[in-house]
N, C-alpha and C. Protein backbone atom coordinates (compact mmCIF):
# COMPACT_ATOMS: atom_id res chain seq x y z
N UNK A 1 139.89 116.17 113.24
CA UNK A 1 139.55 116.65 114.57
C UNK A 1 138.25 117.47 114.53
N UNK A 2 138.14 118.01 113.26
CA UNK A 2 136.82 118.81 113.36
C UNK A 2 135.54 118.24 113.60
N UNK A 3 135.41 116.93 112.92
CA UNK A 3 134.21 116.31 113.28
C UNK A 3 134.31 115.50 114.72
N UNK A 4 134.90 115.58 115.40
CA UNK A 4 134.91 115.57 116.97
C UNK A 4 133.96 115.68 117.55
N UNK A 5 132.66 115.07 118.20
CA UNK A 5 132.25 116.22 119.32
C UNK A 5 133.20 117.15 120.42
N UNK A 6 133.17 117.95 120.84
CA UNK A 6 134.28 118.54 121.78
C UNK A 6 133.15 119.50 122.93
N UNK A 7 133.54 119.70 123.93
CA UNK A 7 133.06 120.58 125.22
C UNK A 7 134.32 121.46 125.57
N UNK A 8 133.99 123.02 125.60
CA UNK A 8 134.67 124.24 126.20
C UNK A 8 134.33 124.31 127.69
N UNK A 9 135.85 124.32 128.04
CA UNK A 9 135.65 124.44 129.82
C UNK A 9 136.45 125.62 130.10
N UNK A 10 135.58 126.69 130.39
CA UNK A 10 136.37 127.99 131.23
C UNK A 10 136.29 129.15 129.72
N UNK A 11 135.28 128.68 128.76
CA UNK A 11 135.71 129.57 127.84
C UNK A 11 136.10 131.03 128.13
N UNK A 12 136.98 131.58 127.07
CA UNK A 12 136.95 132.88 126.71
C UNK A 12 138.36 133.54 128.42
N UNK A 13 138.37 132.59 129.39
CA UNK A 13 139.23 132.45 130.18
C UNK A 13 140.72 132.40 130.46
N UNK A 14 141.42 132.74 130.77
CA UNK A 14 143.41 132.20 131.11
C UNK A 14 143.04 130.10 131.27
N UNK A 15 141.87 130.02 131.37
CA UNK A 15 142.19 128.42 131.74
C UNK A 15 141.41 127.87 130.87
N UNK A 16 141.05 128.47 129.86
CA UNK A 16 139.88 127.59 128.63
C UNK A 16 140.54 126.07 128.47
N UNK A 17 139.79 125.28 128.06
CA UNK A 17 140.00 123.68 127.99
C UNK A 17 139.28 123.46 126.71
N UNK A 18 139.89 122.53 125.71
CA UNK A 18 139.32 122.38 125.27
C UNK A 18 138.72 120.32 125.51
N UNK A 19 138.03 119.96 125.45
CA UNK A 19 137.68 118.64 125.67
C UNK A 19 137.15 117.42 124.13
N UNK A 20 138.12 116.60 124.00
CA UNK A 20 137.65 116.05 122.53
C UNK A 20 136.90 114.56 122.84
N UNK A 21 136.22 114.75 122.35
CA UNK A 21 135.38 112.89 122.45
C UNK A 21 136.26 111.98 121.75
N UNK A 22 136.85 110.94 122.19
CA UNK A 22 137.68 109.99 121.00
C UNK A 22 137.53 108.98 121.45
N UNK A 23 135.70 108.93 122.03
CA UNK A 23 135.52 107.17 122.74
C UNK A 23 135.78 106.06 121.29
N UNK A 24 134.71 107.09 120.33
CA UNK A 24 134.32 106.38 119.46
C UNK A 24 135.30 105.86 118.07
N UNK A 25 136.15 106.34 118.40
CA UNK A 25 137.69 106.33 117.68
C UNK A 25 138.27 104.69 117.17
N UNK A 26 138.17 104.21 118.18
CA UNK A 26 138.90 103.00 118.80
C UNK A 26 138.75 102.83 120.42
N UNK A 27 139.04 101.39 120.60
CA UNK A 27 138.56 100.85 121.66
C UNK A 27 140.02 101.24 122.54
N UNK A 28 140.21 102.19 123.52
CA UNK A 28 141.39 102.65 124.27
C UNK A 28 141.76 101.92 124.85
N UNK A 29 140.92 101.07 125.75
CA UNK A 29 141.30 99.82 126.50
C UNK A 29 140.64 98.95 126.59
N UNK A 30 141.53 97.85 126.95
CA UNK A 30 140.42 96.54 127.24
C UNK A 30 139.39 96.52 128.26
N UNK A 31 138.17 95.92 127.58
CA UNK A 31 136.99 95.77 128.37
C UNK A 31 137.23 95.01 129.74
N UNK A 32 136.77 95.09 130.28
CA UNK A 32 136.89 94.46 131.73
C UNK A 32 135.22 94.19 131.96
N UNK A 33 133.92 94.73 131.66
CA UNK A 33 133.13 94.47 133.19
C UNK A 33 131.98 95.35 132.17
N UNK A 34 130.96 95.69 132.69
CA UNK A 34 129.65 96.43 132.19
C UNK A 34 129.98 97.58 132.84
N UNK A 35 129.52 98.74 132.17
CA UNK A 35 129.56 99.80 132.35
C UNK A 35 128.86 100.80 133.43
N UNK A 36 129.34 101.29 134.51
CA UNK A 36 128.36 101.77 135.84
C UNK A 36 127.85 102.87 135.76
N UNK A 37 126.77 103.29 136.06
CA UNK A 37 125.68 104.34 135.71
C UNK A 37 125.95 105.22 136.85
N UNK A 38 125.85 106.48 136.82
CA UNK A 38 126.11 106.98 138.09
C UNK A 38 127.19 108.11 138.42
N UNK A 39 127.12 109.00 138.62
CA UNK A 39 128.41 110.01 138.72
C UNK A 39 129.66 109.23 140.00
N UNK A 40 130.77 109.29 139.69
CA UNK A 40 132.05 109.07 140.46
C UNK A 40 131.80 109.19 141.94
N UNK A 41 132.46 108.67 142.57
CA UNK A 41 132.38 108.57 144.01
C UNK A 41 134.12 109.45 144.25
N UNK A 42 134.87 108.68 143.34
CA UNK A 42 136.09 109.31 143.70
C UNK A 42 136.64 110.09 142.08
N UNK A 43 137.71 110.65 142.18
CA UNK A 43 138.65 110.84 141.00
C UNK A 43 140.03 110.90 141.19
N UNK A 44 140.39 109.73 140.69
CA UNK A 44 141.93 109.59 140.36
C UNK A 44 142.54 110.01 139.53
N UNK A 45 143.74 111.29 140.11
CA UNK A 45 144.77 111.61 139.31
C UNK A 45 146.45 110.63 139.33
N UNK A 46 146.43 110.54 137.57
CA UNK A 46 147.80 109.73 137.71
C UNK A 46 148.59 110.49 136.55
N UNK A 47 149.82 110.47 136.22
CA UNK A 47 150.89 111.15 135.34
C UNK A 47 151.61 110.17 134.75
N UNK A 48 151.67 110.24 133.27
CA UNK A 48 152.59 109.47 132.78
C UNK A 48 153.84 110.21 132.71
N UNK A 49 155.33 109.57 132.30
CA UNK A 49 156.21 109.86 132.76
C UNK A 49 157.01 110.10 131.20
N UNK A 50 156.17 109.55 130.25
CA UNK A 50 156.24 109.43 128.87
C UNK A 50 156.37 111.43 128.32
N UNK A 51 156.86 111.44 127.07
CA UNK A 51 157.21 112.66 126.79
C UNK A 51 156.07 112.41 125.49
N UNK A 52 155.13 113.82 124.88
CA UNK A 52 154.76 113.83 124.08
C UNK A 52 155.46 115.20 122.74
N UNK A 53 156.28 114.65 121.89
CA UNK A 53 156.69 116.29 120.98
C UNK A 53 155.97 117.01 120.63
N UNK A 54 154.89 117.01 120.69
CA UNK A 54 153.73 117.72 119.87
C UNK A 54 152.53 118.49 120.53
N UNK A 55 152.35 119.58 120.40
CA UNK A 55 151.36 120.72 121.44
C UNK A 55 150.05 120.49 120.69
N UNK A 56 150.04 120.30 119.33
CA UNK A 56 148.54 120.55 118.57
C UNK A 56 147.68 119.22 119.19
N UNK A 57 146.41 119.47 119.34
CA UNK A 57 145.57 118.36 119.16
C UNK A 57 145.51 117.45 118.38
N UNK A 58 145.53 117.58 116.80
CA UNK A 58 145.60 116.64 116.26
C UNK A 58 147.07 115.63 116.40
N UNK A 59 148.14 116.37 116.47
CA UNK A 59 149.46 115.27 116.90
C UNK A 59 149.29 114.35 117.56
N UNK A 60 148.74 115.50 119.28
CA UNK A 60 148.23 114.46 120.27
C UNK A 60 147.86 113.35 120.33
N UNK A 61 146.51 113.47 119.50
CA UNK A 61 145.54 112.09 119.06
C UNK A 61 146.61 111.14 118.38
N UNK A 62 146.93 111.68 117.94
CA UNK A 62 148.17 110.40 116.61
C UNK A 62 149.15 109.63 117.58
N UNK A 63 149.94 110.96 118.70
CA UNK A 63 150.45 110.23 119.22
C UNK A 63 149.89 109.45 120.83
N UNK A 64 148.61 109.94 121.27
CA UNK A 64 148.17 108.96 121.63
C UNK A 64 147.82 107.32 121.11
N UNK A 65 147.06 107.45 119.90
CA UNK A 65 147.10 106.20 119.29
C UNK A 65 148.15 105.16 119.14
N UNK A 66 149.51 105.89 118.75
CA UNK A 66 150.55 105.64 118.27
C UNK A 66 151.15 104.52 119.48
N UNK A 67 150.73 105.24 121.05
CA UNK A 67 151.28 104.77 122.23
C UNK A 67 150.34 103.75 122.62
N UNK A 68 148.99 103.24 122.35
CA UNK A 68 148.04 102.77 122.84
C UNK A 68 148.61 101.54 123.59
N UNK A 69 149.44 100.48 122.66
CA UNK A 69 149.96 99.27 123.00
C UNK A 69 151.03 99.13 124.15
N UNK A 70 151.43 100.58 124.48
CA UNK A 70 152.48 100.43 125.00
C UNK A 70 152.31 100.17 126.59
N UNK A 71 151.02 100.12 127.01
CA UNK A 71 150.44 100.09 128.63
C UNK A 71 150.32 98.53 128.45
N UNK A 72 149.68 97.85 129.64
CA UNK A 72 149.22 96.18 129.72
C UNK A 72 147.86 96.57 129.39
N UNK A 73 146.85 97.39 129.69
CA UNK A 73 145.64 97.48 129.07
C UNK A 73 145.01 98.47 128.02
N UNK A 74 146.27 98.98 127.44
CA UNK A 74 146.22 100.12 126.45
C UNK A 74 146.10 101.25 127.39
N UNK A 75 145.12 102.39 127.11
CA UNK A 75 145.39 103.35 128.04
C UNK A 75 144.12 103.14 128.95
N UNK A 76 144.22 102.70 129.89
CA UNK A 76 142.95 102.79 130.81
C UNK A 76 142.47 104.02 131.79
N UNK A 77 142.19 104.51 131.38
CA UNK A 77 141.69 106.32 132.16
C UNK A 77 140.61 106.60 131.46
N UNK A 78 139.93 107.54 131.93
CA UNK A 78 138.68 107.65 131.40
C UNK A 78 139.60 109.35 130.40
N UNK A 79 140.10 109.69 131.08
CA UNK A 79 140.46 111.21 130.49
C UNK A 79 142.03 110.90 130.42
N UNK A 80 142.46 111.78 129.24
CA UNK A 80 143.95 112.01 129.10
C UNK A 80 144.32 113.88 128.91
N UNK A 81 145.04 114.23 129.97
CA UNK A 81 145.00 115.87 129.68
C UNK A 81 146.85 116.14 129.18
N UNK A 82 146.63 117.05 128.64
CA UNK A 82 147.87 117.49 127.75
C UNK A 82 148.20 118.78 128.50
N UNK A 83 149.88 119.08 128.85
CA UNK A 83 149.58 120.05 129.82
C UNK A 83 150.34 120.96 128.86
N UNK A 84 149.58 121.82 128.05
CA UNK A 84 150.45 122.25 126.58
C UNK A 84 149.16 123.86 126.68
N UNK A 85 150.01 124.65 126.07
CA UNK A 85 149.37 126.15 125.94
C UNK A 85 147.69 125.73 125.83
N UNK A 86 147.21 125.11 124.95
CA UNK A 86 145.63 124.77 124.58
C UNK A 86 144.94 123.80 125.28
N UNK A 87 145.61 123.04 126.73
CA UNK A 87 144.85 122.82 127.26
C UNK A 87 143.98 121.77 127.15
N UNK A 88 144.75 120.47 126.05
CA UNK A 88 143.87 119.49 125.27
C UNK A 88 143.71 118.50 126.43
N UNK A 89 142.49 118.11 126.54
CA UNK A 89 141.53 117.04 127.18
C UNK A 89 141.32 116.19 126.17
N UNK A 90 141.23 114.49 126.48
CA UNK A 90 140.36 113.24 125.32
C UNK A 90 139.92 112.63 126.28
N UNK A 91 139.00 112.67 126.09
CA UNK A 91 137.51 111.55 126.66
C UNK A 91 138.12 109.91 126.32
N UNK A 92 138.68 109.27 126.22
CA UNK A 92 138.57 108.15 126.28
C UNK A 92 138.24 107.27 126.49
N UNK A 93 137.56 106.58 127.56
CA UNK A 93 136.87 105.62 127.73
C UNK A 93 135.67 105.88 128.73
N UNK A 94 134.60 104.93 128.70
CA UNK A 94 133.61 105.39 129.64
C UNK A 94 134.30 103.88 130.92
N UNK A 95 133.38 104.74 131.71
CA UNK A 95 133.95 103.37 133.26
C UNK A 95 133.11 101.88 132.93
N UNK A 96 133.96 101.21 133.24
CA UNK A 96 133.80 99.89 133.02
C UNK A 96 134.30 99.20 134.91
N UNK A 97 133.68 98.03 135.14
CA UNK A 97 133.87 97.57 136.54
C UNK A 97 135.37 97.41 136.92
N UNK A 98 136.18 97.39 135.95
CA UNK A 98 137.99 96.76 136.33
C UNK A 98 138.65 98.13 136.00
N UNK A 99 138.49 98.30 134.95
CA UNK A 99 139.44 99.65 134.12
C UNK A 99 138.90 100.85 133.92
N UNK A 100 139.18 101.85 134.09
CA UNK A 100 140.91 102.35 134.57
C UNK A 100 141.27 101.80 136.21
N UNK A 101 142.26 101.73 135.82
CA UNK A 101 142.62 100.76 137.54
C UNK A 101 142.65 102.16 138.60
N UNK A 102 142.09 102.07 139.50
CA UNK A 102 142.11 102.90 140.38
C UNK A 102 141.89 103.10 141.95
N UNK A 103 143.09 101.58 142.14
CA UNK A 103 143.31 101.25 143.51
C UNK A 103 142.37 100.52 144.06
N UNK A 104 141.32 99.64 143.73
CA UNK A 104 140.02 98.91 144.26
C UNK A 104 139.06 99.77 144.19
N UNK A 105 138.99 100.74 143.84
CA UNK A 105 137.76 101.50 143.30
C UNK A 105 137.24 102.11 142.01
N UNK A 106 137.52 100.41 141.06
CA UNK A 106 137.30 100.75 140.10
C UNK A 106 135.62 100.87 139.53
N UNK A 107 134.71 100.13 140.82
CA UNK A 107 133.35 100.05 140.30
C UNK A 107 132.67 101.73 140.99
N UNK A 108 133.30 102.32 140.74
CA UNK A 108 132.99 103.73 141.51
C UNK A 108 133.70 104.93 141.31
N UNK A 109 134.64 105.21 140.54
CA UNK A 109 136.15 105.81 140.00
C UNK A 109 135.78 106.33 139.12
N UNK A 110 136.76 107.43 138.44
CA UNK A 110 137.03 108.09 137.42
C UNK A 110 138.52 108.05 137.55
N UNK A 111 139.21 107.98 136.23
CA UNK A 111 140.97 107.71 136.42
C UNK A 111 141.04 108.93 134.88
N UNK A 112 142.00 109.90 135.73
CA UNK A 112 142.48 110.84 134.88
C UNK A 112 144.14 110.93 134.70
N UNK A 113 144.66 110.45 133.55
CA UNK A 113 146.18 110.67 133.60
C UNK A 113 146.56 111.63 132.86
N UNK A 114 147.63 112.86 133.46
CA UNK A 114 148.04 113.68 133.04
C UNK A 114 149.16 113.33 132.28
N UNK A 115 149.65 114.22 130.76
CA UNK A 115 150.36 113.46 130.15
C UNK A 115 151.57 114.36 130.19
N UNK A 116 153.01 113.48 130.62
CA UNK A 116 154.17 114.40 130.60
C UNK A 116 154.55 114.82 132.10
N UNK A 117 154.09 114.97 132.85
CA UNK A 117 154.49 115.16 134.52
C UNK A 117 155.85 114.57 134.94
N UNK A 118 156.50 115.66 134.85
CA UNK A 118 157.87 114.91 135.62
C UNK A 118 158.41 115.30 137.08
N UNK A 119 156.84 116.04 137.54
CA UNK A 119 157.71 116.19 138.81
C UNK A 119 157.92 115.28 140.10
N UNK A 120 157.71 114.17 139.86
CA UNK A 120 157.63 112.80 140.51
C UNK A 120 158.73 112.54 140.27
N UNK A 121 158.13 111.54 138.51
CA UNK A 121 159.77 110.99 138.31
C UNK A 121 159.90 111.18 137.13
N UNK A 122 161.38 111.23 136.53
CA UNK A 122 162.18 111.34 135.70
C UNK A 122 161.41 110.64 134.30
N UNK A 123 161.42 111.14 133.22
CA UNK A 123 161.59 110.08 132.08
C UNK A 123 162.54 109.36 131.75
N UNK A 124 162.12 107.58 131.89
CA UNK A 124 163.16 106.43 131.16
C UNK A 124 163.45 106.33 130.35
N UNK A 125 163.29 106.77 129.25
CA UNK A 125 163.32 106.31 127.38
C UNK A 125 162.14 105.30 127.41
N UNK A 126 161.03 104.73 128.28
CA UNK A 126 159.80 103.99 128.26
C UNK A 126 159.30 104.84 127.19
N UNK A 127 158.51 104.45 125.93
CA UNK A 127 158.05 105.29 125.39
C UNK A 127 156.47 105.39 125.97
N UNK A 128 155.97 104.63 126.91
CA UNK A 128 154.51 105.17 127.94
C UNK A 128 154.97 104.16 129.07
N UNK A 129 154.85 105.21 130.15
CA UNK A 129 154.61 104.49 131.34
C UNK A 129 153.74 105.21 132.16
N UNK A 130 152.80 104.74 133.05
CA UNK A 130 152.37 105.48 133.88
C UNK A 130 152.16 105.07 135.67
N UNK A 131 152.22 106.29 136.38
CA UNK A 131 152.43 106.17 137.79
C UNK A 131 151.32 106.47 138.39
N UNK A 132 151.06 106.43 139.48
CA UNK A 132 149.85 106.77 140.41
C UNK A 132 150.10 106.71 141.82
């Protein structure tokens, strides 16, 4: 994790963030389309329903990886946030024209899924699912 690039949001704050780059990791999701230049028009929040055991960053990453297969396009979001004491953010993918799906506005979108949210719905034993 150390050789990460990473970005501090809110340092020194009650809401510090920390933010990890893990484009370059592995390919998070399938390609769909060329990549759009341009800051977001919208931002989509979605929650997976999936449970993660682990608060550290490095777990995270493992068990993000671990889950990659378990979506139809691996994880398609540009961001994955961890809602755990430290506040872990992963950069995952940059926008592409199809993915992260985000209701017909994917050539214009940002798709952020929060990980663990159950105040929607319940966890299935799915080991990743996600809602929007």
């Amino acid at each position: 994790m150390a050789d990460l690039e990473t970005l501090i949001i809110a340092e020194g704050s009650e809401w510090e963030t920390t933010v990890y780059d893990v484009r370059t990791l592995q390919a998070w999701s399938e390609r769909s389309g060329p990549d759009r230049t341009g800051p977001p028009a919208f931002i989509f929040w979605h929650h997976s329903v999936s449970w993660c055991p682990v608060d550290d960053p490095a777990g995270q990453l493992a068990w993000l990886t671990q889950h990659i297969h378990s979506g139809t396009y691996g994880w398609p979001y540009q961001f994955a946030c961890f809602p755990n004491a430290q506040r872990s953010i992963f950069y995952l993918n940059d926008v592409d024209s199809m993915r992260p799906h985000t209701a017909k506005h994917n050539h214009d979108s940002v798709a952020i899924c929060a990980i663990g949210n159950y105040e929607t719905t319940e966890p299935d034993g799915v080991p990743w699912q996600a809602y929007s």
